[in-house]
C-alpha atoms as a PDB file:
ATOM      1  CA  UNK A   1      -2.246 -12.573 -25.304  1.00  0.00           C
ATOM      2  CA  UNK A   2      -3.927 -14.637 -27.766  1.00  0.00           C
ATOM      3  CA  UNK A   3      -7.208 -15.742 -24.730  1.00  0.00           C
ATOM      4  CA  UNK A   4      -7.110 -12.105 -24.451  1.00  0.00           C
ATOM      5  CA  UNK A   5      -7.603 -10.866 -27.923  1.00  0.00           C
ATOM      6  CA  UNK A   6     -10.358 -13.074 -28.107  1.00  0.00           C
ATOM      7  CA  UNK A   7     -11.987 -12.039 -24.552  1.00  0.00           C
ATOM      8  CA  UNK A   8     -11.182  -8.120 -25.042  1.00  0.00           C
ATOM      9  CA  UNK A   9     -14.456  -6.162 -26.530  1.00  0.00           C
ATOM     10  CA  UNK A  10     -13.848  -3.258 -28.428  1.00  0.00           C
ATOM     11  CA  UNK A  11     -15.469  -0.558 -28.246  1.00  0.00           C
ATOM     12  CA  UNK A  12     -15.655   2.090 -31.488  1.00  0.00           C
ATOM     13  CA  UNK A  13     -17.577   5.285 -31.347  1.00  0.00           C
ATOM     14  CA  UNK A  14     -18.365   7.872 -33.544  1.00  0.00           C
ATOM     15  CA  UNK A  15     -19.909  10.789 -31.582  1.00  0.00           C
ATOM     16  CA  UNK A  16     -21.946  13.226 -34.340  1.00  0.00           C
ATOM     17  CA  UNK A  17     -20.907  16.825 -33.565  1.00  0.00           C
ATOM     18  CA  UNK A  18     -22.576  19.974 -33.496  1.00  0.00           C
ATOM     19  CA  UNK A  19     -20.859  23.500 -31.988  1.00  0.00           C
ATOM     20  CA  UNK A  20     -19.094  23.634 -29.110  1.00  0.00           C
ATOM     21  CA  UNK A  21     -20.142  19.805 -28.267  1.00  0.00           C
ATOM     22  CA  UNK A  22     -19.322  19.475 -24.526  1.00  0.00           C
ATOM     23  CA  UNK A  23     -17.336  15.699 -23.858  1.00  0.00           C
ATOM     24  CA  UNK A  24     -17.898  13.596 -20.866  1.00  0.00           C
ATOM     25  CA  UNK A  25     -16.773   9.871 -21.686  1.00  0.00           C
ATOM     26  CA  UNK A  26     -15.597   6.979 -19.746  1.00  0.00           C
ATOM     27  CA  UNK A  27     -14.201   3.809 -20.151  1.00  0.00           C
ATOM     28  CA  UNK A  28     -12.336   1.252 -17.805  1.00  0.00           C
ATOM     29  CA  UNK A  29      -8.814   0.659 -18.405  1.00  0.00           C
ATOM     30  CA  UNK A  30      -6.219  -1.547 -16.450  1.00  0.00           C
ATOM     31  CA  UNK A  31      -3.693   0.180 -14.285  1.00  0.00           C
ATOM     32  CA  UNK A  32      -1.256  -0.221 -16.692  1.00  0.00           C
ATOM     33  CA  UNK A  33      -3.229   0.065 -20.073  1.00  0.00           C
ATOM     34  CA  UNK A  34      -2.211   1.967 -22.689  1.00  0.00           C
ATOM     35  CA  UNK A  35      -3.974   4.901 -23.923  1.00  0.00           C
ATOM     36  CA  UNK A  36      -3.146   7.049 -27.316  1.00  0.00           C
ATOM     37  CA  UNK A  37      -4.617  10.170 -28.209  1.00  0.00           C
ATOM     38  CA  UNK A  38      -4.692  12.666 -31.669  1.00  0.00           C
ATOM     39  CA  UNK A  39      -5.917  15.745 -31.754  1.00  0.00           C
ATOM     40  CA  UNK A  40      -5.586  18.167 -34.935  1.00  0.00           C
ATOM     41  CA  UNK A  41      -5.912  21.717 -33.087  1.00  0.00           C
ATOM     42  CA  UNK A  42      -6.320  22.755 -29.380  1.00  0.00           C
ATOM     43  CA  UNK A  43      -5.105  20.745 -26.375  1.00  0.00           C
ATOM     44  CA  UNK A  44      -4.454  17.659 -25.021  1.00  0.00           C
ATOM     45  CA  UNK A  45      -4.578  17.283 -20.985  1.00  0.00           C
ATOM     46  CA  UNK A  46      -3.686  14.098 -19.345  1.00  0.00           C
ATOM     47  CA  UNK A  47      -3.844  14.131 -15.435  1.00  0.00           C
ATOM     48  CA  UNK A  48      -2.951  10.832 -13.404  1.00  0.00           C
ATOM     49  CA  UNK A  49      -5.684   9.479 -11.012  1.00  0.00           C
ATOM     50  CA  UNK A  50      -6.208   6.668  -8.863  1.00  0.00           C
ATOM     51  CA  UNK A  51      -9.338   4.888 -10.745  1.00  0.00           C
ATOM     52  CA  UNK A  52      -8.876   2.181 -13.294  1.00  0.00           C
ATOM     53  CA  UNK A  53     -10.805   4.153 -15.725  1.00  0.00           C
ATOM     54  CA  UNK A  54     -10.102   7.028 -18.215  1.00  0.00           C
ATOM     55  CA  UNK A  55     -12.541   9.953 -17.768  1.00  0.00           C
ATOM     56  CA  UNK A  56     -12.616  12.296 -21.124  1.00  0.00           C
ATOM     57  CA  UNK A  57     -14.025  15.841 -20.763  1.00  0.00           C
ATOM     58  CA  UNK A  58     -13.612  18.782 -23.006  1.00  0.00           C
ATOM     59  CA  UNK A  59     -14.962  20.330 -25.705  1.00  0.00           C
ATOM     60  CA  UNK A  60     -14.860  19.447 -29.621  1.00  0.00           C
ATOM     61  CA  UNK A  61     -14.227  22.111 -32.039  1.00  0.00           C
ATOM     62  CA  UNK A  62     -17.877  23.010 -34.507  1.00  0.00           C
ATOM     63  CA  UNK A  63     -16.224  21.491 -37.558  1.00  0.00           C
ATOM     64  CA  UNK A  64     -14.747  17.889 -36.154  1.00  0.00           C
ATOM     65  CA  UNK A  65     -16.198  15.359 -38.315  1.00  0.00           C
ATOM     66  CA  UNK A  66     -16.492  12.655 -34.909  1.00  0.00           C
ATOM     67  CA  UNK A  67     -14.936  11.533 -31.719  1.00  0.00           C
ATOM     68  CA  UNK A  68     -13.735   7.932 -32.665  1.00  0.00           C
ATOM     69  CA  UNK A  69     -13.137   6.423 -29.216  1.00  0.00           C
ATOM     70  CA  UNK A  70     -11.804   2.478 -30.017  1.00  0.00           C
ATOM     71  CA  UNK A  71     -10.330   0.166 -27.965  1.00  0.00           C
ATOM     72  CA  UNK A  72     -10.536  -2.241 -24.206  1.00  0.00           C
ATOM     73  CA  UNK A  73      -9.270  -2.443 -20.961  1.00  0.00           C
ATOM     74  CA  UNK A  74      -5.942  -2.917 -21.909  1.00  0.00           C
ATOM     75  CA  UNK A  75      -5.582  -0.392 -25.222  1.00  0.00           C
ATOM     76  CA  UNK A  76      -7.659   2.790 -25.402  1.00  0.00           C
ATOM     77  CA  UNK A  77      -7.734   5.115 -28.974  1.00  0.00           C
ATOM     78  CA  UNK A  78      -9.371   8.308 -28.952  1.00  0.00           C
ATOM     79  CA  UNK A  79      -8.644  10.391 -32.141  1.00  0.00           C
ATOM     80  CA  UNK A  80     -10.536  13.784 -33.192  1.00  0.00           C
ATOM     81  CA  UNK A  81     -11.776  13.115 -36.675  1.00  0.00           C
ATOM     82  CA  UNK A  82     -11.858  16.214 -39.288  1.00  0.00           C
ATOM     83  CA  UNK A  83     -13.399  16.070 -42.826  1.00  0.00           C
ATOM     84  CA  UNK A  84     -10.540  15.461 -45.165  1.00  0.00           C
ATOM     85  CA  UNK A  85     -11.158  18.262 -47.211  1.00  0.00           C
ATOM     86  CA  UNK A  86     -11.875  21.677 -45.526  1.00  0.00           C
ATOM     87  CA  UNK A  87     -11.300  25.474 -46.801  1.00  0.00           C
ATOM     88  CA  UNK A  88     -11.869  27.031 -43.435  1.00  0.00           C
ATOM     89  CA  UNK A  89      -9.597  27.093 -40.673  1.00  0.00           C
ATOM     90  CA  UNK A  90      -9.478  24.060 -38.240  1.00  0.00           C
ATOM     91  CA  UNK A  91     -12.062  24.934 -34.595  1.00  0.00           C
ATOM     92  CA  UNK A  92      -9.600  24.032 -31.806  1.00  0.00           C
ATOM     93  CA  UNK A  93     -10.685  20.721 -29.805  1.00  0.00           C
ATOM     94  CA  UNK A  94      -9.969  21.125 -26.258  1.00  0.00           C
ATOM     95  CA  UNK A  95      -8.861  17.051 -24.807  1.00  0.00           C
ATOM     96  CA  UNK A  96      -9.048  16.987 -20.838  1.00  0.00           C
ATOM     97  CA  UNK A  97      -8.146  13.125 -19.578  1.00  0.00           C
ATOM     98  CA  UNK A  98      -8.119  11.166 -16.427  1.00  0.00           C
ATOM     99  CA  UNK A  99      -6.085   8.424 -16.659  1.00  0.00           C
ATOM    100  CA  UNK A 100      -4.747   5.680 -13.875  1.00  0.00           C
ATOM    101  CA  UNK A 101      -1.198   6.959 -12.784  1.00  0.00           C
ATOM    102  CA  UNK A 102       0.592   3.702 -14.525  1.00  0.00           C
ATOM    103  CA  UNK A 103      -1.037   3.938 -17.941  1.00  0.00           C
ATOM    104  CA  UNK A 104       1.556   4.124 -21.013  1.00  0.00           C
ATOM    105  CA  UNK A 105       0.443   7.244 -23.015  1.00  0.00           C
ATOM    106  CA  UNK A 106       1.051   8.294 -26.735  1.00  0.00           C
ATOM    107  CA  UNK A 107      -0.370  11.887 -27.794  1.00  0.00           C
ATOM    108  CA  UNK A 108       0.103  13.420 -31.090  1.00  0.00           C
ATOM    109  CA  UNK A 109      -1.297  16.860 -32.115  1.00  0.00           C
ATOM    110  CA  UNK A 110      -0.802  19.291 -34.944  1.00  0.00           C
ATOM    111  CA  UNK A 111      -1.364  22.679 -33.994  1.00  0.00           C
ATOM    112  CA  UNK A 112      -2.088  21.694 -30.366  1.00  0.00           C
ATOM    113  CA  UNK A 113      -0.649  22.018 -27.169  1.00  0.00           C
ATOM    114  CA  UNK A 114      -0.028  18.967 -25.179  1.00  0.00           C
ATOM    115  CA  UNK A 115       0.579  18.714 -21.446  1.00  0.00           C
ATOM    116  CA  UNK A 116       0.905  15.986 -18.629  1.00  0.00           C
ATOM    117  CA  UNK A 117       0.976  16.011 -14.708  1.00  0.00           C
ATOM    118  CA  UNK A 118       1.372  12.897 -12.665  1.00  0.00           C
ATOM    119  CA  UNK A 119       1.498   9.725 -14.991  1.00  0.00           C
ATOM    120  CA  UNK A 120       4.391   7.417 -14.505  1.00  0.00           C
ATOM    121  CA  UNK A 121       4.411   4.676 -17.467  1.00  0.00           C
ATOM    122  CA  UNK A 122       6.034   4.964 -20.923  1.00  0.00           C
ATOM    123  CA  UNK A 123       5.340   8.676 -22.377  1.00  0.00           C
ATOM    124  CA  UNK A 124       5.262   9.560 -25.841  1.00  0.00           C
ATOM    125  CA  UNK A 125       4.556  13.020 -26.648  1.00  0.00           C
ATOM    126  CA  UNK A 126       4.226  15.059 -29.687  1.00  0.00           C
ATOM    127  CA  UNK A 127       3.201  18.079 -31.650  1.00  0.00           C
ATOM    128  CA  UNK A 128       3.847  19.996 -34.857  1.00  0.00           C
ATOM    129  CA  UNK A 129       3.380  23.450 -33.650  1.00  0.00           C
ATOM    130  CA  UNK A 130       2.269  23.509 -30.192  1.00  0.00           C
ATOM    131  CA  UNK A 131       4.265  23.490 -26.675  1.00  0.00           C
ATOM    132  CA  UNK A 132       5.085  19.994 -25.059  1.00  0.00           C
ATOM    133  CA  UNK A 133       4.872  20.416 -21.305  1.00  0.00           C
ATOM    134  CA  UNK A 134       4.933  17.466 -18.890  1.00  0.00           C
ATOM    135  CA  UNK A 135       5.129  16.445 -15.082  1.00  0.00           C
ATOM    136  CA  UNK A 136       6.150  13.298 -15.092  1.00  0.00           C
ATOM    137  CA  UNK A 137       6.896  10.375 -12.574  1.00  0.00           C
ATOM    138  CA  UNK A 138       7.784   7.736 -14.541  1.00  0.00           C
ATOM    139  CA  UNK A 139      11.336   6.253 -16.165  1.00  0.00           C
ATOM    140  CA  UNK A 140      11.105   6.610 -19.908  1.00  0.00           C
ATOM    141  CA  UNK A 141       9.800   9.604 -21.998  1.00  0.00           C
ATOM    142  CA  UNK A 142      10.140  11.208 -25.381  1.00  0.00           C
ATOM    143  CA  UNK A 143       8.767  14.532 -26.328  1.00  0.00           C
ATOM    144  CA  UNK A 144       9.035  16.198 -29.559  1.00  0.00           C
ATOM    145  CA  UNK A 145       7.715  18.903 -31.115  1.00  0.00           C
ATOM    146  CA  UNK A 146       8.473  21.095 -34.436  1.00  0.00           C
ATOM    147  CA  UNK A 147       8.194  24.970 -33.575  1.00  0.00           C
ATOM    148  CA  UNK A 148       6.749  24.698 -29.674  1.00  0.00           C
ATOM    149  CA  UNK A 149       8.587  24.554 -27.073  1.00  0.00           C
ATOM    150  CA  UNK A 150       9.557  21.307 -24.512  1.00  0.00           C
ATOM    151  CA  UNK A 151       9.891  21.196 -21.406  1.00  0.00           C
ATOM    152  CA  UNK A 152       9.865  18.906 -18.237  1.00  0.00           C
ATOM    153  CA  UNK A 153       9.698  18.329 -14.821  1.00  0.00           C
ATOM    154  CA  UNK A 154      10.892  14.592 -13.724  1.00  0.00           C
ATOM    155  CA  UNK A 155      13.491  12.495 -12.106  1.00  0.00           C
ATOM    156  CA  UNK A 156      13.181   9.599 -15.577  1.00  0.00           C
ATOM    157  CA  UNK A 157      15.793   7.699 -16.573  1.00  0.00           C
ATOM    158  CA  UNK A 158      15.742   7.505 -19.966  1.00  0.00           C
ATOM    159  CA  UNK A 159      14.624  10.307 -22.185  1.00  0.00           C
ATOM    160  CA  UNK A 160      14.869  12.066 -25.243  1.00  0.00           C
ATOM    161  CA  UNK A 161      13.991  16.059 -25.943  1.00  0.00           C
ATOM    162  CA  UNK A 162      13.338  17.603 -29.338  1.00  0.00           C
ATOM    163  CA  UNK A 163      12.152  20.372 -31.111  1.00  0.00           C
ATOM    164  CA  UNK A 164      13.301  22.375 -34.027  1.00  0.00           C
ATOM    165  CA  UNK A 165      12.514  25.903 -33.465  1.00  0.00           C
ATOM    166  CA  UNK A 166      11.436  25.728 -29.727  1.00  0.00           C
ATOM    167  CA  UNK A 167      13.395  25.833 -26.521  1.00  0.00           C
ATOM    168  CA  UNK A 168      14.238  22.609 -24.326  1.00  0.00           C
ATOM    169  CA  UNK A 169      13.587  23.048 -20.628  1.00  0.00           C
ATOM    170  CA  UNK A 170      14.277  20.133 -18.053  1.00  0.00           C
ATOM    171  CA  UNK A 171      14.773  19.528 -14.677  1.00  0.00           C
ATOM    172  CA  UNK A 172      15.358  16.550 -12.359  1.00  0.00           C
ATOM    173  CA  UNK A 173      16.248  14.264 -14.960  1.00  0.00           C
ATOM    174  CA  UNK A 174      18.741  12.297 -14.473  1.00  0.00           C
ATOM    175  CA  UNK A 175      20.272   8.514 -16.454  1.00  0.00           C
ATOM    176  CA  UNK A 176      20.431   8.524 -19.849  1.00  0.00           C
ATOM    177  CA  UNK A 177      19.255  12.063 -22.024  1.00  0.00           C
ATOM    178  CA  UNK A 178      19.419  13.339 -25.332  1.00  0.00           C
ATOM    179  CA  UNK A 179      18.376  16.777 -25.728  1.00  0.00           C
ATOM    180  CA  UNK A 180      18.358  18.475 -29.370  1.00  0.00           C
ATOM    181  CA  UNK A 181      17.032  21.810 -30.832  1.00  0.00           C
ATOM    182  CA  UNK A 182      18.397  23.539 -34.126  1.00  0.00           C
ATOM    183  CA  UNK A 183      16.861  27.220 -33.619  1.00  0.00           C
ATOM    184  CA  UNK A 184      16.463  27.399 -29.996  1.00  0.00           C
ATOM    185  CA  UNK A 185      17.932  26.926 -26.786  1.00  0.00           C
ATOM    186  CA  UNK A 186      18.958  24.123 -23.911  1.00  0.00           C
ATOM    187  CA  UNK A 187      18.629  24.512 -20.549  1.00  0.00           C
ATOM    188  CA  UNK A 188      19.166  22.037 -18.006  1.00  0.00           C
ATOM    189  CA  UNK A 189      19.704  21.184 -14.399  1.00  0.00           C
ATOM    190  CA  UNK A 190      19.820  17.395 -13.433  1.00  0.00           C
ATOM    191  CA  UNK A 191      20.967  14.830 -11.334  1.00  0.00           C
ATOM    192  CA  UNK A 192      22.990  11.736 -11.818  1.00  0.00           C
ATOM    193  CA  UNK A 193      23.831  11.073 -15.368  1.00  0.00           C
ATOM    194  CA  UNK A 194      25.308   8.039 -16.984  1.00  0.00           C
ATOM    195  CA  UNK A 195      24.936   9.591 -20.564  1.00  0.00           C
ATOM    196  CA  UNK A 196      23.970  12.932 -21.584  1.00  0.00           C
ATOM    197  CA  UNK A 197      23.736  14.877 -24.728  1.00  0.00           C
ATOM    198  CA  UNK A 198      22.889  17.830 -25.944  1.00  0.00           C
ATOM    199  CA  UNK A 199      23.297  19.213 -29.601  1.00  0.00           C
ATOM    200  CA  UNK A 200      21.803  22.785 -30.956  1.00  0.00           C
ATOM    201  CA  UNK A 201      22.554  24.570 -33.795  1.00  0.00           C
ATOM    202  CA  UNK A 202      21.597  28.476 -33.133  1.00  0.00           C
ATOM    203  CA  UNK A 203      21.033  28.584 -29.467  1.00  0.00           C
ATOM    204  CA  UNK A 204      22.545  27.883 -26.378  1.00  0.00           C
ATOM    205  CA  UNK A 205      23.442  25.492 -23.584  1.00  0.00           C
ATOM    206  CA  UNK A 206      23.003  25.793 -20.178  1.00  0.00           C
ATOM    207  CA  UNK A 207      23.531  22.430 -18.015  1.00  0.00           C
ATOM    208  CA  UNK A 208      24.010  21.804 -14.068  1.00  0.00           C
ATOM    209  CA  UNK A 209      24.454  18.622 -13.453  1.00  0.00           C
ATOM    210  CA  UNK A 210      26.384  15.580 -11.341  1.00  0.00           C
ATOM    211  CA  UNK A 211      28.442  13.442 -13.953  1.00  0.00           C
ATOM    212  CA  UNK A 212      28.678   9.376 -12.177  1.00  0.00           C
ATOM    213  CA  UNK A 213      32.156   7.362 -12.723  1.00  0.00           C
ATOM    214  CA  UNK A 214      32.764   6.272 -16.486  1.00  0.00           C
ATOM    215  CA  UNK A 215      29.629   8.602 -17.582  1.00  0.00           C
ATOM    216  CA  UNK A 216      29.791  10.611 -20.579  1.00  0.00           C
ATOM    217  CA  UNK A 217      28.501  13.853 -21.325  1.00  0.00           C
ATOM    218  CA  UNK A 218      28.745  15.891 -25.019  1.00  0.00           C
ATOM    219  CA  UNK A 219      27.593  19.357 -25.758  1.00  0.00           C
ATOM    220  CA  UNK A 220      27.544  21.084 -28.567  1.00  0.00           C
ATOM    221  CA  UNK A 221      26.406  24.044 -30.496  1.00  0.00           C
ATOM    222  CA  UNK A 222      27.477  25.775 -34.038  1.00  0.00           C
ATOM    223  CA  UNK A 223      26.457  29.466 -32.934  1.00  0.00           C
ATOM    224  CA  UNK A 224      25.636  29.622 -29.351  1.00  0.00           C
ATOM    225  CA  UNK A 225      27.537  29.211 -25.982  1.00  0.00           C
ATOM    226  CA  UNK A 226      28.118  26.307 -24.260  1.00  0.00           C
ATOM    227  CA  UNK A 227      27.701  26.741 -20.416  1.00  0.00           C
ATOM    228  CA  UNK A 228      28.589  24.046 -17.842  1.00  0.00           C
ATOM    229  CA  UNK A 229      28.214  23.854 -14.244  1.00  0.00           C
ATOM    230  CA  UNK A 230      29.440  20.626 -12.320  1.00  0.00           C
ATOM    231  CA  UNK A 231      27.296  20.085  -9.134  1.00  0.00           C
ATOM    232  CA  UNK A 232      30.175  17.604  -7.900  1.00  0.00           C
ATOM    233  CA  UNK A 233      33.296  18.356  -9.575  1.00  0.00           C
ATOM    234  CA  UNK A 234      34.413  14.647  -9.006  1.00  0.00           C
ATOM    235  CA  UNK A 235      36.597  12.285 -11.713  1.00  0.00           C
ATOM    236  CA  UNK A 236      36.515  14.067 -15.004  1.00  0.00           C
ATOM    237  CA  UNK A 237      38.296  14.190 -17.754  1.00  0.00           C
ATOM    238  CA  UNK A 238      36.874  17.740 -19.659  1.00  0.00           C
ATOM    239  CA  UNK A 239      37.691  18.432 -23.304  1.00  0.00           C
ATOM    240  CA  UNK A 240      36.879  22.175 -24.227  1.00  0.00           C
ATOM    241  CA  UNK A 241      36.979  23.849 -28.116  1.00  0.00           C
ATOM    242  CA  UNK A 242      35.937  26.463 -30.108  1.00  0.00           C
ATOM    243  CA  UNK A 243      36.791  28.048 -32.801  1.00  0.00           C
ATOM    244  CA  UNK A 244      36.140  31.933 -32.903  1.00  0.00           C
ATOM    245  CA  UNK A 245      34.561  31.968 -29.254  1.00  0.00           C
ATOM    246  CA  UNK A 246      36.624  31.856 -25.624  1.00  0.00           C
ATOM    247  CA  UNK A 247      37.242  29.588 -23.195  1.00  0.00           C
ATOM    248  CA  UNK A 248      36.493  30.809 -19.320  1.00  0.00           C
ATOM    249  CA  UNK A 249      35.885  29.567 -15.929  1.00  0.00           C
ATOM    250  CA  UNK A 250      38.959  27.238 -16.416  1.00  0.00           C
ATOM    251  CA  UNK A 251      39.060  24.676 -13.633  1.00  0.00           C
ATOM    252  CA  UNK A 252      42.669  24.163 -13.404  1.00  0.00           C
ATOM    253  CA  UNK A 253      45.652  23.696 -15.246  1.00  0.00           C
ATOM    254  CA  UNK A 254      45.242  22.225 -18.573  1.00  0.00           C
ATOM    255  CA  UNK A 255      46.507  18.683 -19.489  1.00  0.00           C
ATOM    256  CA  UNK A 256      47.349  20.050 -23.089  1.00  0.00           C
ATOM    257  CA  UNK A 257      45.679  23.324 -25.347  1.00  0.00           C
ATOM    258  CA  UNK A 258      45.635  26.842 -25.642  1.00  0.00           C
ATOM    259  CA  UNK A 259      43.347  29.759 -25.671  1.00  0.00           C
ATOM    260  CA  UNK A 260      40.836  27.816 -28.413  1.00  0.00           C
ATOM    261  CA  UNK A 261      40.744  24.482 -26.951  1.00  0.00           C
ATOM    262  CA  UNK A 262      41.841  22.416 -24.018  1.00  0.00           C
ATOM    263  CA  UNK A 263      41.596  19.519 -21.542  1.00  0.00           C
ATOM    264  CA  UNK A 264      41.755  18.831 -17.884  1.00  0.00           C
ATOM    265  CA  UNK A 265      41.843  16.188 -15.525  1.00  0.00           C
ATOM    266  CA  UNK A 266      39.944  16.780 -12.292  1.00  0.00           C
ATOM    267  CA  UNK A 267      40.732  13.744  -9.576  1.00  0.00           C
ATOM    268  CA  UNK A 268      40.778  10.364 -11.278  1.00  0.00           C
ATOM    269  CA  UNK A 269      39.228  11.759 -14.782  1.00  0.00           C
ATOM    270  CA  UNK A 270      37.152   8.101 -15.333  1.00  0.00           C
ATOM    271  CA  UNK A 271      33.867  10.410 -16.171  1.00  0.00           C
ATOM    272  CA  UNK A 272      33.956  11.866 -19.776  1.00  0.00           C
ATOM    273  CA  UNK A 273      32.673  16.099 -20.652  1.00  0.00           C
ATOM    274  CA  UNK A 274      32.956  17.294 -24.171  1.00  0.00           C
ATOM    275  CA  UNK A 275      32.114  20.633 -24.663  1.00  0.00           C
ATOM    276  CA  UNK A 276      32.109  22.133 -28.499  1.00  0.00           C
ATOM    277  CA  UNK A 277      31.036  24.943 -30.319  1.00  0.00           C
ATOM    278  CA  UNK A 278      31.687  26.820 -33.276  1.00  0.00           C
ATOM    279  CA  UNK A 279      31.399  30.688 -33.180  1.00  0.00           C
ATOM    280  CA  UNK A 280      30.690  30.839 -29.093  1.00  0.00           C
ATOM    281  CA  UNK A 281      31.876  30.482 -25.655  1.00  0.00           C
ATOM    282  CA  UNK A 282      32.264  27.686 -23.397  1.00  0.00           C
ATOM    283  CA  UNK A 283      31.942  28.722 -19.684  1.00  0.00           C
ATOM    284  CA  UNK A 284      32.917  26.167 -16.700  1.00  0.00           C
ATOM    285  CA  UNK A 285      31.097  26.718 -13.597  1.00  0.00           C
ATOM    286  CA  UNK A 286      31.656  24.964 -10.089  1.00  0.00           C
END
């Protein structure tokens, strides 16, 4: 690390902008280099290629101060630079990236949008009030946003899903997930889980998936419904409350409860389902 630090040249530059300034920059990076991108107001678009290189087109909003583009083979930084002090509203900059399919990528925007298709190292992705929206192959992603929505399309194994006034959308994931919204809703259909939850406070939840031996699965939600559907009933042991809503769809006879909250054992019951909420339903599918 150390030989490298001293062999890796850096590369910082400050592009001058005018309106509408068209982008077209590239720079080699290593198959599995890291790249990390901020953008105030627009979009960020990262598409995975074959080439060890990251191509940047796009467009830069009339007011962006520069295009600070920093880093080496192994480490790429390309922020969108605004003056700090500004009484006009913010030009959108419009990011479009080609990146090698195993790069590591962290994107942060404000009032941007931020979207993926066909990367498959770590993926960090984030943005105050824009939409999250990825394609991913990898194993390991978080996305996070404020008032957008997220959503995704991948078979990872570990991953994490938030927003605060948005929606949650995923499908094909599968391992280890926690999915969380306070304003908006959950929907999910999955594979294999080991470890899944999901948590909102004024929406619902809507999950299909296949629960593995000795996995674990909570769901909960203060005002919404809570909506299960096991793809393969298998061993489960499935705890159901609520406390002004109704329980329906029972799978079988209950272990112990009433009409407010329950559990059953289906087959061996080594898998764990906890289903809560506070002023909704909880519906079993199968």
């Amino acid at each position: 690390m150390f030989k490298q630090a001293l062999t890796a040249t850096a590369l910082l530059i400050a592009l001058p902008v005018i309106a509408a300034t068209p982008i077209d920059e590239r720079r080699a990076l290593a198959a599995d280099g890291r790249v990390e991108v901020n953008n105030l107001a627009g979009l960020i678009e990262v598409v995975g290629w074959d080439e060890n290189a990251v191509h940047l087109t796009g467009e830069l909003g009339e007011d962006v101060e520069a295009l600070e583009i920093e880093g080496d083979r192994e480490r790429l930084s390309i922020h969108v630079r605004y003056p700090k002090k500004s009484r006009r509203s913010v030009e959108e900059t419009m990011l479009r990236l080609r990146v090698p399919h195993g790069a590591a990528l962290d994107l942060n925007a404000v009032s941007a949008d931020v979207r993926v298709v066909g990367t498959r190292g770590d993926l960090h992705a984030a943005s105050v009030s824009g939409d999250v929206d990825v394609r991913f192959d990898g194993e390991r992603l978080r996305l996070n946003s404020v008032s957008g929505d997220v959503s995704v399309q991948s078979a990872a194994t570990d991953s994490e899903l938030r927003t605060v006034s948005g929606d949650v959308v995923a499908r094909g994931l599968r391992g280890e997930l926690k999915a969380e919204t306070v304003s908006g809703d959950i929907d999910l259909i999955g594979g294999d889980f080991s470890d899944l939850a999901g948590e909102t406070v004024s929406g619902d939840l809507q999950l299909s998936v296949r629960l593995l031996p000795k996995s674990r699965l909570r769901a909960e939600s203060l005002s919404g419904d809570v909506r299960l559907r096991l793809v393969d009933t298998g061993d489960v042991r499935l705890s159901m409350k609520t406390f002004s809503g109704s329980l329906r769809g029972r799978p079988s006879k209950p272990v112990s409860g009433d009409q407010r909250s329950a559990e059953y054992t289906l087959g061996a019951g080594t898998a764990r389902a906890e289903l809560s909420t506070f002023s909704g339903d909880i519906v079993i599918e199968r």
